[in-house]
Protein backbone atom coordinates (compact mmCIF):
# COMPACT_ATOMS: atom_id res chain seq x y z
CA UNK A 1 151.57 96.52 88.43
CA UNK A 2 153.76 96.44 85.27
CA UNK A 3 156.40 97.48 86.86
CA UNK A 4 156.39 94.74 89.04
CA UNK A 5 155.93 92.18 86.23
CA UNK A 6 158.98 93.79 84.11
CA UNK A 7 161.17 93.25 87.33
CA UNK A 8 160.00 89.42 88.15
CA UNK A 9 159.96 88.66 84.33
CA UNK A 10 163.78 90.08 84.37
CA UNK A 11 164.73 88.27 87.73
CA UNK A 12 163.27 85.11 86.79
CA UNK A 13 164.36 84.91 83.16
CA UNK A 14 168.26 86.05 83.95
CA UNK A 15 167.81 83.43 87.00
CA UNK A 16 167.26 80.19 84.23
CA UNK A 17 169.95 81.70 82.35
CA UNK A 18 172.31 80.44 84.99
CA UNK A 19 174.56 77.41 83.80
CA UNK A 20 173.41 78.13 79.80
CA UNK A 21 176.06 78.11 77.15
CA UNK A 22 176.94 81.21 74.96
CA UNK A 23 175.32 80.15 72.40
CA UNK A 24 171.58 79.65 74.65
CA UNK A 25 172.60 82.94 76.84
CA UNK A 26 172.72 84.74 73.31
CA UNK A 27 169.60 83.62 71.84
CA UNK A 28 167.24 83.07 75.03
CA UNK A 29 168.38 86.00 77.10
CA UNK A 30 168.31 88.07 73.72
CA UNK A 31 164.48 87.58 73.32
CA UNK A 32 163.82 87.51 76.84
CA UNK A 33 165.15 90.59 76.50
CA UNK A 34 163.49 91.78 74.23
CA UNK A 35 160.10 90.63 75.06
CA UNK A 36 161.11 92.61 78.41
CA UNK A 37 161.96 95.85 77.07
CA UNK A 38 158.71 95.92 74.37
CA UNK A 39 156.59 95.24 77.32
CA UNK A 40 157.28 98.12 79.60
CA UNK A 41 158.30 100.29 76.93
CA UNK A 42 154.86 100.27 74.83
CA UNK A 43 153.14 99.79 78.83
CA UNK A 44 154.71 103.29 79.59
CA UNK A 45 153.29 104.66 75.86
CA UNK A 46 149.69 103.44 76.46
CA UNK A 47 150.21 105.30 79.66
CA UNK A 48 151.50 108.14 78.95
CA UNK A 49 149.01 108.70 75.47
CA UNK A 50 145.90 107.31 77.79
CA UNK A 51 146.13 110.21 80.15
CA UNK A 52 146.86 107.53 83.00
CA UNK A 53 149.61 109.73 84.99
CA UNK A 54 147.34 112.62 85.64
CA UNK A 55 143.95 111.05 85.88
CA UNK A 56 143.27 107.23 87.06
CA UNK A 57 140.09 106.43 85.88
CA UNK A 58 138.59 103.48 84.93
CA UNK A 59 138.57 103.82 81.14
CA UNK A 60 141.97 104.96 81.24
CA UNK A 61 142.67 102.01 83.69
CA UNK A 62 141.27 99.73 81.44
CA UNK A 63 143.12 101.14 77.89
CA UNK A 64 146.36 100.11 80.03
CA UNK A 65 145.02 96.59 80.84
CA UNK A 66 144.21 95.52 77.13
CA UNK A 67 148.09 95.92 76.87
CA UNK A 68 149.28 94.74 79.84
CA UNK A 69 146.53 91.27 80.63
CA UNK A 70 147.69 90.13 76.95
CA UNK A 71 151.39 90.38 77.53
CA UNK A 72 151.00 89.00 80.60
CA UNK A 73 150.11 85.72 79.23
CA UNK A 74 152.84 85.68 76.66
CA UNK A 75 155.98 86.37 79.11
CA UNK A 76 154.21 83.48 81.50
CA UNK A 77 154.34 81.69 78.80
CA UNK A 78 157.93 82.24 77.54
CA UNK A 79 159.08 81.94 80.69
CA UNK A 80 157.38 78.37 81.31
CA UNK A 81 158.87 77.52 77.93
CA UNK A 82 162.08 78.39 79.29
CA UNK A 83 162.03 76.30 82.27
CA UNK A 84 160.73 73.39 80.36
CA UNK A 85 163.75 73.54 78.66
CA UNK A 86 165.78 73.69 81.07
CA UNK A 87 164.44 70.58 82.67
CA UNK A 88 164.31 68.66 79.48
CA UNK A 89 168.01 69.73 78.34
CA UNK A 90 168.86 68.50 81.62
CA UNK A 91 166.94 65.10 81.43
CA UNK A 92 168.26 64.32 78.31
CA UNK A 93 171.79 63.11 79.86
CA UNK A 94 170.71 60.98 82.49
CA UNK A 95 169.89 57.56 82.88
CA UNK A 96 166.74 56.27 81.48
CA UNK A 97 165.22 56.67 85.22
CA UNK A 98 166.20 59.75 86.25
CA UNK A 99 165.40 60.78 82.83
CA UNK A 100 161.41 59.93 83.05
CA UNK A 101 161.21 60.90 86.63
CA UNK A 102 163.16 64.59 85.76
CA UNK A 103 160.14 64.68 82.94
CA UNK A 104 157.58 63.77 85.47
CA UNK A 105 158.53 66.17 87.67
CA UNK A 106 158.85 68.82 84.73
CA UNK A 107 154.99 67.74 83.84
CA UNK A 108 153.74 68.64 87.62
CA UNK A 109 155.44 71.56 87.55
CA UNK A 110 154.17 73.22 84.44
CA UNK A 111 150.94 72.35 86.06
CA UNK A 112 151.55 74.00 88.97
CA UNK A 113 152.96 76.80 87.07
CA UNK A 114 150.00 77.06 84.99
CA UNK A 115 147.60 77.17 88.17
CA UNK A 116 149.34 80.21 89.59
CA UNK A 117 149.61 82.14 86.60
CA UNK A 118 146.09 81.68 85.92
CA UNK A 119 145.93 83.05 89.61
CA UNK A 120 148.17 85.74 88.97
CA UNK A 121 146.29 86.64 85.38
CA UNK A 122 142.92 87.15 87.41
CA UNK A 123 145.23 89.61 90.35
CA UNK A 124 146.45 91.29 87.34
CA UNK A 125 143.01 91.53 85.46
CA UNK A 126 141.80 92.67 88.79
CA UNK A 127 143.89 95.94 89.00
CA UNK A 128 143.45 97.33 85.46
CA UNK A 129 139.45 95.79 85.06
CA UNK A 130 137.76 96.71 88.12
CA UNK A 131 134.73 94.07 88.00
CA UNK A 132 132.37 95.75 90.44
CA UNK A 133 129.84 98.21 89.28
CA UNK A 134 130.77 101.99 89.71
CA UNK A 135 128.44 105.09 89.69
């Protein structure tokens, strides 16, 4: 599952680099990268100090997830940061209309974002905290 979150967190974040400046591809894509390469890199540690390659067990599953849940919330969160700028930057030179109804339409869709990552946080949760009883 990390592995899939390090590629759509890298696909998504070089995707709203698109149309930047130097300056903003410097400075946003350098802690997007960053943030990128600390996640899987300490993800793969955890794993590989947990025992989780040779054994997947629930305790071991669950070391892993008090890593990767966690993270999970900041890179959603950088990443909606990043797209509200976007949508601000690009409000800011319109006309006073187009201006409020970019903003609107930035408000919604934070709060759509923040419905689906609270989806995706309890799919992710799910995999590494199994929430059933085992014997």
């Amino acid at each position: 599952m990390d592995y899939i979150l390090f590629v759509l967190f890298a696909l998504v974040g070089w995707c709203m680099l698109i149309g930047t400046t130097k300056q903003e591809k410097k400075w946003i894509g350098g802690i997007r990268a960053l943030l990128a390469v600390v996640f899987i890199m300490v993800s793969q540690i955890i794993k590989f100090q947990s025992g989780f390659f040779e054994t997947r067990s629930v305790a071991v599953s669950e070391i892993v997830g008090t890593w990767v849940a966690p993270y999970f919330i900041i890179l959603g969160l950088y990443l909606l940061g990043m797209i509200n700028y976007r949508l601000i930057k690009t409000a800011l030179g319109r006309k006073i209309w187009e201006r409020w109804g970019l903003i609107l339409f930035d408000i919604l869709l934070s709060l759509v974002y923040l419905w689906f990552g609270s989806t995706a946080l309890f799919v992710v949760a799910f995999t590494y905290f199994p929430f059933a009883p085992y014997q």
